[in-house]
Structures are given as structure tokens and as C-alpha cells.
PDB file of N, CA and C in Angstrom:
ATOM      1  N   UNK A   1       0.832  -1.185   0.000  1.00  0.00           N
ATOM      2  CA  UNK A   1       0.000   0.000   0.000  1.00  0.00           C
ATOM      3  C   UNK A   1       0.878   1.252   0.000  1.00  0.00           C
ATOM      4  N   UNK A   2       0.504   2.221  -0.193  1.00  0.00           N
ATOM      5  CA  UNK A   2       1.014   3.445  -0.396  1.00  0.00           C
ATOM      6  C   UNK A   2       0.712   4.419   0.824  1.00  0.00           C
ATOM      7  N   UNK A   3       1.386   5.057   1.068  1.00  0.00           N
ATOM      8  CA  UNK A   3       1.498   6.211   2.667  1.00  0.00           C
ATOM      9  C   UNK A   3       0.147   6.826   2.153  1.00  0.00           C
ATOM     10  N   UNK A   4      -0.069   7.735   3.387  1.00  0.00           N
ATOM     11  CA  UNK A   4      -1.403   8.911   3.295  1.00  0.00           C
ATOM     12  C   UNK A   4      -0.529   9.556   1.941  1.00  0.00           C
ATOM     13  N   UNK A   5      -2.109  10.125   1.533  1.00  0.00           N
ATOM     14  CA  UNK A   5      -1.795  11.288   0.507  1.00  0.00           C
ATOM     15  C   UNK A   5      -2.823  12.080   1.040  1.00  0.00           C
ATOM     16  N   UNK A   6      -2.598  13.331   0.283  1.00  0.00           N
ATOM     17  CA  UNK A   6      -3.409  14.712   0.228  1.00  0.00           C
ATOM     18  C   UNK A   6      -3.481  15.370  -0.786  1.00  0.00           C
ATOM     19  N   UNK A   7      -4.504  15.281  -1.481  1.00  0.00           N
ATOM     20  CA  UNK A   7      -5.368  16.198  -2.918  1.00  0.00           C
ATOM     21  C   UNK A   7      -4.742  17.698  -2.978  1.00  0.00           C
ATOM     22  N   UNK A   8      -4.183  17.770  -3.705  1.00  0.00           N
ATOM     23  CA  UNK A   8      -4.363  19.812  -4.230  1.00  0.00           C
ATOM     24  C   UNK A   8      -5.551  20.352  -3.470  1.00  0.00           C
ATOM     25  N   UNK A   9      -6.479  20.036  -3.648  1.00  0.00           N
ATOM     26  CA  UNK A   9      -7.918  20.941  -3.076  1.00  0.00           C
ATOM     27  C   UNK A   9      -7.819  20.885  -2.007  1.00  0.00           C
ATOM     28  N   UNK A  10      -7.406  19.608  -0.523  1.00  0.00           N
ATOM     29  CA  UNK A  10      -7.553  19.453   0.623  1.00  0.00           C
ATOM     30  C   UNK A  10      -5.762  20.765   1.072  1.00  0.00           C
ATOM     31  N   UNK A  11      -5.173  20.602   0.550  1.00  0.00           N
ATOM     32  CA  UNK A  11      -3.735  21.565   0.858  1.00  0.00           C
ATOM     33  C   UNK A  11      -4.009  22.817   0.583  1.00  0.00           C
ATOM     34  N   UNK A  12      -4.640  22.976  -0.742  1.00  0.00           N
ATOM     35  CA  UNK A  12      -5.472  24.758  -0.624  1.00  0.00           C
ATOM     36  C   UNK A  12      -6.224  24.888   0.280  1.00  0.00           C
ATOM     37  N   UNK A  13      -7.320  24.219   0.850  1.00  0.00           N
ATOM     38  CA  UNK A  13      -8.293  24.803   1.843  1.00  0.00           C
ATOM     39  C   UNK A  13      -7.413  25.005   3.279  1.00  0.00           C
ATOM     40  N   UNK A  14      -6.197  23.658   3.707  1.00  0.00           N
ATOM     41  CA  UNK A  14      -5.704  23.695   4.674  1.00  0.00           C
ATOM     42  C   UNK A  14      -4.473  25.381   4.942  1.00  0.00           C
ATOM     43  N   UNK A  15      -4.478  25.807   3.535  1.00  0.00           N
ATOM     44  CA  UNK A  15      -3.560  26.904   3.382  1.00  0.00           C
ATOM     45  C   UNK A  15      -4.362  28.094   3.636  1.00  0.00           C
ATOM     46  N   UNK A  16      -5.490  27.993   3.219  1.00  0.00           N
ATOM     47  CA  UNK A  16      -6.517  28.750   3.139  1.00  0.00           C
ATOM     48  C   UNK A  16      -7.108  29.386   4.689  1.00  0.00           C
ATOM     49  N   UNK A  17      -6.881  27.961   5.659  1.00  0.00           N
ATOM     50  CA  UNK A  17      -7.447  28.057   7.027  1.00  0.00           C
ATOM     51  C   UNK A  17      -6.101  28.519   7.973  1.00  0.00           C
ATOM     52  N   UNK A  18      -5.126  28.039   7.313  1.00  0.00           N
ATOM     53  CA  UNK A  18      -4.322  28.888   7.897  1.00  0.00           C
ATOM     54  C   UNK A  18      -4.001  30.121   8.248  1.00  0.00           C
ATOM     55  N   UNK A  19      -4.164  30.819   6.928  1.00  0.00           N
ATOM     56  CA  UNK A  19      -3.494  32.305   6.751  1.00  0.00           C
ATOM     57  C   UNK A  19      -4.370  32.818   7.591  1.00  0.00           C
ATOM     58  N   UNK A  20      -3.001  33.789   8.263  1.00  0.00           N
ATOM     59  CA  UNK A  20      -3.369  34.808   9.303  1.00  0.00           C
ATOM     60  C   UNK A  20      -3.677  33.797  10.800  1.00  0.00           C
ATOM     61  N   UNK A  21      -3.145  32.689  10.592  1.00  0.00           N
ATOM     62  CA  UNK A  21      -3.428  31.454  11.750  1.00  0.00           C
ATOM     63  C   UNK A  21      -2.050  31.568  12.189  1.00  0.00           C
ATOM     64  N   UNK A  22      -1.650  31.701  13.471  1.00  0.00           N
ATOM     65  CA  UNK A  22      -0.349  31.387  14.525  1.00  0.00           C
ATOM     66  C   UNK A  22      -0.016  29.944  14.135  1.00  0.00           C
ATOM     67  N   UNK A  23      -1.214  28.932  13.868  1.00  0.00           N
ATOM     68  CA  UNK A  23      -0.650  27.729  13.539  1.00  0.00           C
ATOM     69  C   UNK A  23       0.032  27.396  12.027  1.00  0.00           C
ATOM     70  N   UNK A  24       1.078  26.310  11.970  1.00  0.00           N
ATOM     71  CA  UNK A  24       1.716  26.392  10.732  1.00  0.00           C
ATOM     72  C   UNK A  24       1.151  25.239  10.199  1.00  0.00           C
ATOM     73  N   UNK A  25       0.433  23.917  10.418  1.00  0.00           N
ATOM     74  CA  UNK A  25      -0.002  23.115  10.203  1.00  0.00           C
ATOM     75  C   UNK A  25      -1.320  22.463  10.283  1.00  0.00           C
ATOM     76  N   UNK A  26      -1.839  21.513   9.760  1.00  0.00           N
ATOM     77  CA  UNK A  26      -3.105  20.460  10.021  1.00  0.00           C
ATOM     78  C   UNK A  26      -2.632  19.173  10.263  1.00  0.00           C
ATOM     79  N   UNK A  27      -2.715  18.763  11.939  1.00  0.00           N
ATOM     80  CA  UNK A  27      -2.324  17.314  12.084  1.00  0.00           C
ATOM     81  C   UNK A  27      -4.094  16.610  11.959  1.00  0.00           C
ATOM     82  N   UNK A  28      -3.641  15.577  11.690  1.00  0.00           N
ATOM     83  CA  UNK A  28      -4.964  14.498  11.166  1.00  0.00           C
ATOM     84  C   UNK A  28      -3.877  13.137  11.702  1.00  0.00           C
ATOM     85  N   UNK A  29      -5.509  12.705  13.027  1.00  0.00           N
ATOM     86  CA  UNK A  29      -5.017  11.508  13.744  1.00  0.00           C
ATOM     87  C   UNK A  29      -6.055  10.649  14.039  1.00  0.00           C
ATOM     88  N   UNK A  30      -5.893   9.401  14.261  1.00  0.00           N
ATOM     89  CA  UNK A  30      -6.809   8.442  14.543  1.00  0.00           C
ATOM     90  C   UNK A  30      -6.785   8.412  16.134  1.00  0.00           C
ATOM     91  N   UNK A  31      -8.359   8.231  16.689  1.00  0.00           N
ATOM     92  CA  UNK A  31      -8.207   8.224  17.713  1.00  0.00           C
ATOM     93  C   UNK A  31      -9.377   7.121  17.956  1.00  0.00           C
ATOM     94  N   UNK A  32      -9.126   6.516  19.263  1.00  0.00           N
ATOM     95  CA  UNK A  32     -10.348   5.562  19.634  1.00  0.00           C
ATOM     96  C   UNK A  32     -12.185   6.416  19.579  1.00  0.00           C
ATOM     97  N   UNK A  33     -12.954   5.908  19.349  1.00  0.00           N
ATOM     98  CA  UNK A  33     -14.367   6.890  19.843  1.00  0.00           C
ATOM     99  C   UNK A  33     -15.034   6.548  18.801  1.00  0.00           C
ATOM    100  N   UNK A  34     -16.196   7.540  18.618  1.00  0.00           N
ATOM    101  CA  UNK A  34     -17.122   7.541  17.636  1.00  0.00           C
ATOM    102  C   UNK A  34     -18.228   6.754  17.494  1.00  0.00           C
ATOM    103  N   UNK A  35     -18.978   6.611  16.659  1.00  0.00           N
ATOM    104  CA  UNK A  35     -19.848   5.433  16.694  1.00  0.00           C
ATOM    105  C   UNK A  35     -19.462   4.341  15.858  1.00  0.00           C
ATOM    106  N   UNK A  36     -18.863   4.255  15.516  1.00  0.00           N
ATOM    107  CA  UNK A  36     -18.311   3.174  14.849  1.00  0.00           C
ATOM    108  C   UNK A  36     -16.683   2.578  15.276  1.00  0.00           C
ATOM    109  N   UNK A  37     -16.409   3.316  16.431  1.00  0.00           N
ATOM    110  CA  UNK A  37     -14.869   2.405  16.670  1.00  0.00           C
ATOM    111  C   UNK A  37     -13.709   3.722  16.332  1.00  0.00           C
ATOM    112  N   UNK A  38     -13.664   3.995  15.863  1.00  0.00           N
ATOM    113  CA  UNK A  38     -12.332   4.581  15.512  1.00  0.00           C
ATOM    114  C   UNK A  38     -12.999   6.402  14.899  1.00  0.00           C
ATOM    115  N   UNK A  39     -11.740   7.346  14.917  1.00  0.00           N
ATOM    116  CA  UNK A  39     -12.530   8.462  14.051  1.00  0.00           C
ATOM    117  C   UNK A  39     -11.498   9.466  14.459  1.00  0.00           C
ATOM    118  N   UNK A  40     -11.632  10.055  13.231  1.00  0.00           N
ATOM    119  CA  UNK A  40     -10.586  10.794  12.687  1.00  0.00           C
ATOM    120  C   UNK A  40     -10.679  12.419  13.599  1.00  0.00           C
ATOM    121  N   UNK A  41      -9.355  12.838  13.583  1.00  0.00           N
ATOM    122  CA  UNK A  41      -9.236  14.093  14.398  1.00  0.00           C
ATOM    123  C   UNK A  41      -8.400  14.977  13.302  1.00  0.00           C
ATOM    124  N   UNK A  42      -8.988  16.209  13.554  1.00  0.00           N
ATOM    125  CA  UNK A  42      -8.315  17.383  12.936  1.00  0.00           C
ATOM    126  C   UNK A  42      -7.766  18.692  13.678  1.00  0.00           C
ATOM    127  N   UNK A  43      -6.251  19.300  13.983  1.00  0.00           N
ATOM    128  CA  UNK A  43      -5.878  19.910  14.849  1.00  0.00           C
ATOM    129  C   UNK A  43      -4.918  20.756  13.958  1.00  0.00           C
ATOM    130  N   UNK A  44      -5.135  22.162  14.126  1.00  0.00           N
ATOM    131  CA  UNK A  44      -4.304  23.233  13.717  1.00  0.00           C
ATOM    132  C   UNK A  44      -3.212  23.091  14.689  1.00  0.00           C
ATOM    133  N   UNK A  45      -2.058  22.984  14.505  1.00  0.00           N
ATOM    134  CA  UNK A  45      -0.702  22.888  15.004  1.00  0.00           C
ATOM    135  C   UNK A  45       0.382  23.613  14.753  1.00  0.00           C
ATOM    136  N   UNK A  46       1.349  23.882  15.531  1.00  0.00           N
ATOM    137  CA  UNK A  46       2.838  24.944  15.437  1.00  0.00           C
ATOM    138  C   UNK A  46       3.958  24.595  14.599  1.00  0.00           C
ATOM    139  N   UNK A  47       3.615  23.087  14.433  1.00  0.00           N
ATOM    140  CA  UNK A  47       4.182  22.277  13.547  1.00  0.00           C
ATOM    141  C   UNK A  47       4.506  20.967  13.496  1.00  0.00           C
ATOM    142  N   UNK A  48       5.323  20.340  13.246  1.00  0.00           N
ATOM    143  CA  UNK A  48       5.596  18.217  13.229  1.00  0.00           C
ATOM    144  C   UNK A  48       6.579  17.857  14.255  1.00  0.00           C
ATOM    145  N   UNK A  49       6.219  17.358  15.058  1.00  0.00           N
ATOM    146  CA  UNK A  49       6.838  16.313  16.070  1.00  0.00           C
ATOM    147  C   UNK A  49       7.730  15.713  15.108  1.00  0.00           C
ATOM    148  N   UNK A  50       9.099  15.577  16.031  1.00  0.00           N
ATOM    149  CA  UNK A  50      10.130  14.660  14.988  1.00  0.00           C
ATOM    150  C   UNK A  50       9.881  13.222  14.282  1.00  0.00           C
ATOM    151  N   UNK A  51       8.976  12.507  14.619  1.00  0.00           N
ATOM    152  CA  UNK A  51       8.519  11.558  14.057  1.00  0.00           C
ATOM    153  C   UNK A  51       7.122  11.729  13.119  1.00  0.00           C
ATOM    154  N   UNK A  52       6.737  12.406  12.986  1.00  0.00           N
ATOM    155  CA  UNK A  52       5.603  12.967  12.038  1.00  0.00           C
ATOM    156  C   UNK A  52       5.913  12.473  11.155  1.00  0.00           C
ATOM    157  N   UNK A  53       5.227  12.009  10.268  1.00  0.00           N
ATOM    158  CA  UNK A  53       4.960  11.952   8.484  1.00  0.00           C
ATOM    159  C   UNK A  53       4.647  13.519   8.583  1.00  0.00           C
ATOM    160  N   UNK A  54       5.493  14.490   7.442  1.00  0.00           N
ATOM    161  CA  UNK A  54       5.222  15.630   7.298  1.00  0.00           C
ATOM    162  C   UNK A  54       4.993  15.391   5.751  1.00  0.00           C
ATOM    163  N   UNK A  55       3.741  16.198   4.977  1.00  0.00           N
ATOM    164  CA  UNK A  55       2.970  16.304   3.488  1.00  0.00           C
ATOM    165  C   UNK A  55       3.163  17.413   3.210  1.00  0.00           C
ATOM    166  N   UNK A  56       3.948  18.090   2.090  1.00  0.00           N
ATOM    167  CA  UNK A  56       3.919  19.686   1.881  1.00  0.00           C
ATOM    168  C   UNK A  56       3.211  19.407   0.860  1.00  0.00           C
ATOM    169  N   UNK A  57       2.604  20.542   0.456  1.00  0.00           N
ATOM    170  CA  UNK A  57       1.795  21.809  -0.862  1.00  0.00           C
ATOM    171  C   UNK A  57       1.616  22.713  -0.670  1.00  0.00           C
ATOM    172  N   UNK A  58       0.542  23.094  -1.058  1.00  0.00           N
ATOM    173  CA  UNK A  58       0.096  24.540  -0.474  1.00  0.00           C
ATOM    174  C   UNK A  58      -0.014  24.716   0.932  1.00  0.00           C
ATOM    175  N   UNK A  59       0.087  23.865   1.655  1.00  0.00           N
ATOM    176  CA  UNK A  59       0.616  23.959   3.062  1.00  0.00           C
ATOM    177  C   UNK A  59       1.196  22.810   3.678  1.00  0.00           C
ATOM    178  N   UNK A  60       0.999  22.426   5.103  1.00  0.00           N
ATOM    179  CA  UNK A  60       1.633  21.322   5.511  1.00  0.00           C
ATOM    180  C   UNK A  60       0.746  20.666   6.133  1.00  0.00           C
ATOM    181  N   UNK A  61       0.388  19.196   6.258  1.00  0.00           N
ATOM    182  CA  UNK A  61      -0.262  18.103   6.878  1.00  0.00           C
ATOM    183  C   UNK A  61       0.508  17.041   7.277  1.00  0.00           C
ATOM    184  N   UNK A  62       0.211  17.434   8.957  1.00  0.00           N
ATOM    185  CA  UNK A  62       1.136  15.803   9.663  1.00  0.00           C
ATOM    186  C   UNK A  62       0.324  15.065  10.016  1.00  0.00           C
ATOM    187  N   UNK A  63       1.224  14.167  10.294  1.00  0.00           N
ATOM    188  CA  UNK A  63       0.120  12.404  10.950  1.00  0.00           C
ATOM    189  C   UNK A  63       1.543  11.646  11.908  1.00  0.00           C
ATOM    190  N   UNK A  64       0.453  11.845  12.887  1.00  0.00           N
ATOM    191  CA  UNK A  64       1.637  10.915  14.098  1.00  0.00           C
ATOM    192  C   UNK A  64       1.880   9.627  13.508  1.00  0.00           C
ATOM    193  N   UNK A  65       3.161   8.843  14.187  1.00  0.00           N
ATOM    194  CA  UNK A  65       3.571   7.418  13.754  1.00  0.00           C
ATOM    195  C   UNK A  65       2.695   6.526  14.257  1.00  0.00           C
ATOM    196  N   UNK A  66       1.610   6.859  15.557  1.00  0.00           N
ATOM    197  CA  UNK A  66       0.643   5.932  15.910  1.00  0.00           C
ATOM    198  C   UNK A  66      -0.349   5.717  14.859  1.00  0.00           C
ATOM    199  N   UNK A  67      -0.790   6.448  14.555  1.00  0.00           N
ATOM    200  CA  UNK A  67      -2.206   7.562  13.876  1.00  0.00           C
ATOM    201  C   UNK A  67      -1.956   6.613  12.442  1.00  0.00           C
ATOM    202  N   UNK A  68      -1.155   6.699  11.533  1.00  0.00           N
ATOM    203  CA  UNK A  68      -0.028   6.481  10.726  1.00  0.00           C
ATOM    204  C   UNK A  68      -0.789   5.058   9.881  1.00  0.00           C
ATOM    205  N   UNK A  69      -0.737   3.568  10.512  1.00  0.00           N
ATOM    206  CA  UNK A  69      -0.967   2.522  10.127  1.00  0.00           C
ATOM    207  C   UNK A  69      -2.749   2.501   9.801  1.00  0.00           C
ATOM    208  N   UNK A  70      -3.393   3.221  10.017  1.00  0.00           N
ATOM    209  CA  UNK A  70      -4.737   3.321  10.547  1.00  0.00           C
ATOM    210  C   UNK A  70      -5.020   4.385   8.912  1.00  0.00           C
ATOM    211  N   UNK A  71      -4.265   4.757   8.242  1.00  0.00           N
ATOM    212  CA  UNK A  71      -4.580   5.908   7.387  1.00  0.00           C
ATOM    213  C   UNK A  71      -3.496   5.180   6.185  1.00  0.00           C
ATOM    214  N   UNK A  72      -2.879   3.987   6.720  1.00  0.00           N
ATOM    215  CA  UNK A  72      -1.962   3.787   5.249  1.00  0.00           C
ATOM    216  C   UNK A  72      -2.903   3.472   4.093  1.00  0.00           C
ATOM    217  N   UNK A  73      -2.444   3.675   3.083  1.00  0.00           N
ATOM    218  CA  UNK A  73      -3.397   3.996   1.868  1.00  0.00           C
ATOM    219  C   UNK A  73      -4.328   4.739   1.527  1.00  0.00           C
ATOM    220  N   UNK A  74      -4.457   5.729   2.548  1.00  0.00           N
ATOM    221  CA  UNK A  74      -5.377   6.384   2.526  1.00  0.00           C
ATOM    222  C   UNK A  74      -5.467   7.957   1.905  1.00  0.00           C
ATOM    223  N   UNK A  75      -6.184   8.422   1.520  1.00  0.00           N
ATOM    224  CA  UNK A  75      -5.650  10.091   1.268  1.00  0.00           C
ATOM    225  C   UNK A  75      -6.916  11.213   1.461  1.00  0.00           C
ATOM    226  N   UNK A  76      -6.788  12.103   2.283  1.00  0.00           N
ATOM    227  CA  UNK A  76      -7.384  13.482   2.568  1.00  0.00           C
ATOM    228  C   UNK A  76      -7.424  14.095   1.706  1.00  0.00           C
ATOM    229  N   UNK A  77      -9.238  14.702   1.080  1.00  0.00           N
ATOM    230  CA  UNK A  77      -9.466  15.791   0.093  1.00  0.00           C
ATOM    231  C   UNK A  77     -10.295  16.224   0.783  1.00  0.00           C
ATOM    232  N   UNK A  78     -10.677  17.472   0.217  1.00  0.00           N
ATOM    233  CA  UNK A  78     -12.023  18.526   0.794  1.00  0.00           C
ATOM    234  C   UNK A  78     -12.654  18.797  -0.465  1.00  0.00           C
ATOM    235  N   UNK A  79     -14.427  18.067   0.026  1.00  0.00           N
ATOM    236  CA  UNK A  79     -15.196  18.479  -0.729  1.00  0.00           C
ATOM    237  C   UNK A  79     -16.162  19.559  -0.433  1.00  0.00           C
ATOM    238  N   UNK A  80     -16.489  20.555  -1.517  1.00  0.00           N
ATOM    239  CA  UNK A  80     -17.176  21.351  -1.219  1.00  0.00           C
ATOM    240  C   UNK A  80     -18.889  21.097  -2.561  1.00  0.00           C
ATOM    241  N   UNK A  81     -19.829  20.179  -1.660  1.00  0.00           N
ATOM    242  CA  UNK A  81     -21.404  20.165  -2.584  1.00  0.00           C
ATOM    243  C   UNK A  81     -22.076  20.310  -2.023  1.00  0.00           C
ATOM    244  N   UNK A  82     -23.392  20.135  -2.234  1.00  0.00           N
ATOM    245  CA  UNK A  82     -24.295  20.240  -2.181  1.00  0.00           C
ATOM    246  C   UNK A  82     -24.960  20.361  -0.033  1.00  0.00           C
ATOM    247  N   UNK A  83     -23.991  19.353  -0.114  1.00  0.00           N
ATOM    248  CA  UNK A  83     -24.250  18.543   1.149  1.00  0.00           C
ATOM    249  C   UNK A  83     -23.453  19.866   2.326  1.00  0.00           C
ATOM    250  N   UNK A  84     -22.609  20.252   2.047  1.00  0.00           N
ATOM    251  CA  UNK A  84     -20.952  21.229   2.336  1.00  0.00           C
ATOM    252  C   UNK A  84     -20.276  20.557   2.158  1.00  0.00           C
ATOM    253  N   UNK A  85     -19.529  21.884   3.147  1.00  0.00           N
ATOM    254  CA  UNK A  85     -17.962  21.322   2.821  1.00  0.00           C
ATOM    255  C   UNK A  85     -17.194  20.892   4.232  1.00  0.00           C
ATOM    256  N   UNK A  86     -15.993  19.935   3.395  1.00  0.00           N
ATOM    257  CA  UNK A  86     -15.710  19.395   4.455  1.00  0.00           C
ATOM    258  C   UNK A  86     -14.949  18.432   4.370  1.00  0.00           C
ATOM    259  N   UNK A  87     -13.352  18.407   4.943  1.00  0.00           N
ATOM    260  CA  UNK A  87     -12.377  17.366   4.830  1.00  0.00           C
ATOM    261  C   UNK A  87     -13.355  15.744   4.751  1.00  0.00           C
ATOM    262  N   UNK A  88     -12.638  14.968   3.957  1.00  0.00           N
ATOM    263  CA  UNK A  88     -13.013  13.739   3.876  1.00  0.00           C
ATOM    264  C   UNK A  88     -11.714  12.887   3.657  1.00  0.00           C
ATOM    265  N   UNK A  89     -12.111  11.229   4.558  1.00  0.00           N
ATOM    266  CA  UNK A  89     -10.772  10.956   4.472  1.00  0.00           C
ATOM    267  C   UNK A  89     -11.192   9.326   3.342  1.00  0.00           C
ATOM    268  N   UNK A  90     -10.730   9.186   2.697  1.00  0.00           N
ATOM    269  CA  UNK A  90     -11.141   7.757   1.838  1.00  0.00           C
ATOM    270  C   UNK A  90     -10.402   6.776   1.919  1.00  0.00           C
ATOM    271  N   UNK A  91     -10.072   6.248   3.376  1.00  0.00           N
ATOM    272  CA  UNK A  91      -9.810   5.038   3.432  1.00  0.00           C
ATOM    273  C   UNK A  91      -9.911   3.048   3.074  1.00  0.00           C
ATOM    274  N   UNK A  92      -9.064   3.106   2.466  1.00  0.00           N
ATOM    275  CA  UNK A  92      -9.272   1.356   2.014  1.00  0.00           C
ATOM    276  C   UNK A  92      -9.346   0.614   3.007  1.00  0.00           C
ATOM    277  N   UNK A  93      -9.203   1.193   4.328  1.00  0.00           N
ATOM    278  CA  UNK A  93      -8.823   0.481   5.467  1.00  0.00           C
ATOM    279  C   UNK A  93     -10.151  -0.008   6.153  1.00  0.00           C
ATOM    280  N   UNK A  94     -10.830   0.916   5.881  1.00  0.00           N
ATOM    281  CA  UNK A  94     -11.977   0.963   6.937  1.00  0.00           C
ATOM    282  C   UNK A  94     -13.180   0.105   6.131  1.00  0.00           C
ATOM    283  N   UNK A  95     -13.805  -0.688   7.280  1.00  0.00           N
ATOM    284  CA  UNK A  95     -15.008  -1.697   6.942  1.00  0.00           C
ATOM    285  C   UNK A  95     -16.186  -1.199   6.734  1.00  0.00           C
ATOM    286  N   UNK A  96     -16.319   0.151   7.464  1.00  0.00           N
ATOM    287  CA  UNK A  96     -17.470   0.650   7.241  1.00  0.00           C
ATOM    288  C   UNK A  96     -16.977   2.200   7.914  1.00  0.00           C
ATOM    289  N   UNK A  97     -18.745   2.621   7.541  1.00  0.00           N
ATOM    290  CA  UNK A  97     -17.998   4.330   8.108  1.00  0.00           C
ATOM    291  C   UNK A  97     -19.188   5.305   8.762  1.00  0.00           C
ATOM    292  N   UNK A  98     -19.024   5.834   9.110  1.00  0.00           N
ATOM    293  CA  UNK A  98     -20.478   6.799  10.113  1.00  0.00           C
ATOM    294  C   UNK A  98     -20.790   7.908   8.866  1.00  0.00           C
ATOM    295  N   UNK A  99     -22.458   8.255   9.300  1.00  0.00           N
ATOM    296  CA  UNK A  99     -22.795   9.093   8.067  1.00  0.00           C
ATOM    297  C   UNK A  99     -22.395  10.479   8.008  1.00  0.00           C
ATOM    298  N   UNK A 100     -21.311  10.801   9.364  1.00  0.00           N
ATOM    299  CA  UNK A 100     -20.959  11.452   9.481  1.00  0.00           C
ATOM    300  C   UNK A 100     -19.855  12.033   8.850  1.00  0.00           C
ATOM    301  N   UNK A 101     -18.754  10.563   8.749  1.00  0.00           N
ATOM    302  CA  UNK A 101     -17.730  10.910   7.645  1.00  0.00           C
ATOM    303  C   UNK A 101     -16.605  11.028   8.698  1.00  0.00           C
ATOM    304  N   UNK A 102     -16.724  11.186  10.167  1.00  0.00           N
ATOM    305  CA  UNK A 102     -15.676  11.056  10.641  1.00  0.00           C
ATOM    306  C   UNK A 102     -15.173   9.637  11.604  1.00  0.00           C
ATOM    307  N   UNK A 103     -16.029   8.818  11.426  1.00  0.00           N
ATOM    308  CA  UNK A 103     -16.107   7.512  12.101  1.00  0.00           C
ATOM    309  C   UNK A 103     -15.813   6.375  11.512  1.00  0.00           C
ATOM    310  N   UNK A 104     -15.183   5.436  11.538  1.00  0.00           N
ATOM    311  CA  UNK A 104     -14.514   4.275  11.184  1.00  0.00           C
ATOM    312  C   UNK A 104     -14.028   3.188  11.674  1.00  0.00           C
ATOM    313  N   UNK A 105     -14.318   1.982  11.484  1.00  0.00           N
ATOM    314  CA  UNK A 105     -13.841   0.742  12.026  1.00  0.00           C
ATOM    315  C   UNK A 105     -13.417  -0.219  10.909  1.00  0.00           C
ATOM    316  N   UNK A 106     -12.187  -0.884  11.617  1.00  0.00           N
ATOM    317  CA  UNK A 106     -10.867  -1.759  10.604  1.00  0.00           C
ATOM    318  C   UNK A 106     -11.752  -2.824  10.443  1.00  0.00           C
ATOM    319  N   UNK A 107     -11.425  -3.185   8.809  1.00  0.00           N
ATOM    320  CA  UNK A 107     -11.394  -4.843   8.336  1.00  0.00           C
ATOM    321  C   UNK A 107     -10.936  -5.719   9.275  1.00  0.00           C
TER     322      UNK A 107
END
């Protein structure tokens, strides 16, 4: 499988939420919870812990080394329809997912 990725569109919006932000980053982590087991976290940050997976583009996106196995193959875009807008993560990993979009539990 291939590491996280991140879309052009999800690195513009994250650049986008930045500016004029003290924070220099978007960490995205897996954490226990949700209704389905697992679910994704999003945190404006100062920057990457030395073990970070660090993602540049139009800005920067880390992912802890825990967080990490839980998101391999996976990649972060932001869609903006009908529905809004709103980071989405499209994991191969996950068995199923909350209609929420931030909830997930492993194969």
C-alpha cells in the first residue's frame, strides 16, 4: 500500500485556514471513539513532532507514527457540494464508516 496522501484541493483549503493562523499546520489523527470504533481528528498545530509523516503543498499536513498505520493507503481531500464542505478521508482500510464521515472501524 502506499502512505497517506493529500489532494491539491484538501492543501489549498488547509492553506486557506491557515493564513493569518499562529498555527503552521493540520495534524490528522486516529483516535479511539465515535460510533463506529475509531474516528478521525483534525488539529491546527505549530508544527511536526520529529517523528511525524510531514505532506507539503500549499501547506503542511502531519500524521503521528501511531495515527499512521490506521490511514496507510489512505488520502485526505475537501469536498465542497451540495451537502458542504468538508475534509473527507477515503480510506481502504476501513469496513465501514459513520454518516458522518468522521467515524470508522478496521477490516
Amino acid at each position: 500500500m502506499t502512505a497517506f496522501q493529500v489532494t491539491d484541493r484538501a492543501f489549498a483549503r488547509v492553506a486557506k485556514i491557515l493564513d493569518g493562523e499562529a498555527a503552521k499546520a493540520l495534524r490528522v489523527s486516529v483516535e479511539g471513539g465515535g460510533c463506529s470504533g475509531f474516528q478521525y481528528k483534525y488539529d491546527l498545530v505549530d508544527g511536526a513532532a520529529d517523528d511525524d509523516l510531514v505532506l507539503e503543498g500549499a501547506a503542511t499536513v502531519v500524521v503521528d507514527p501511531v495515527s499512521l498505520p490506521f490511514l496507510e493507503g489512505a488520502e485526505l481531500d475537501f469536498v465542497d457540494d451540495l451537502m458542504g464542505q468538508s475534509f473527507q478521508i477515503k480510506n481502504p482500510n476501513a469496513q465501514s464508516s459513520c454518516g458522518c464521515g468522521t467515524s470508522f472501524s478496521l477490516l
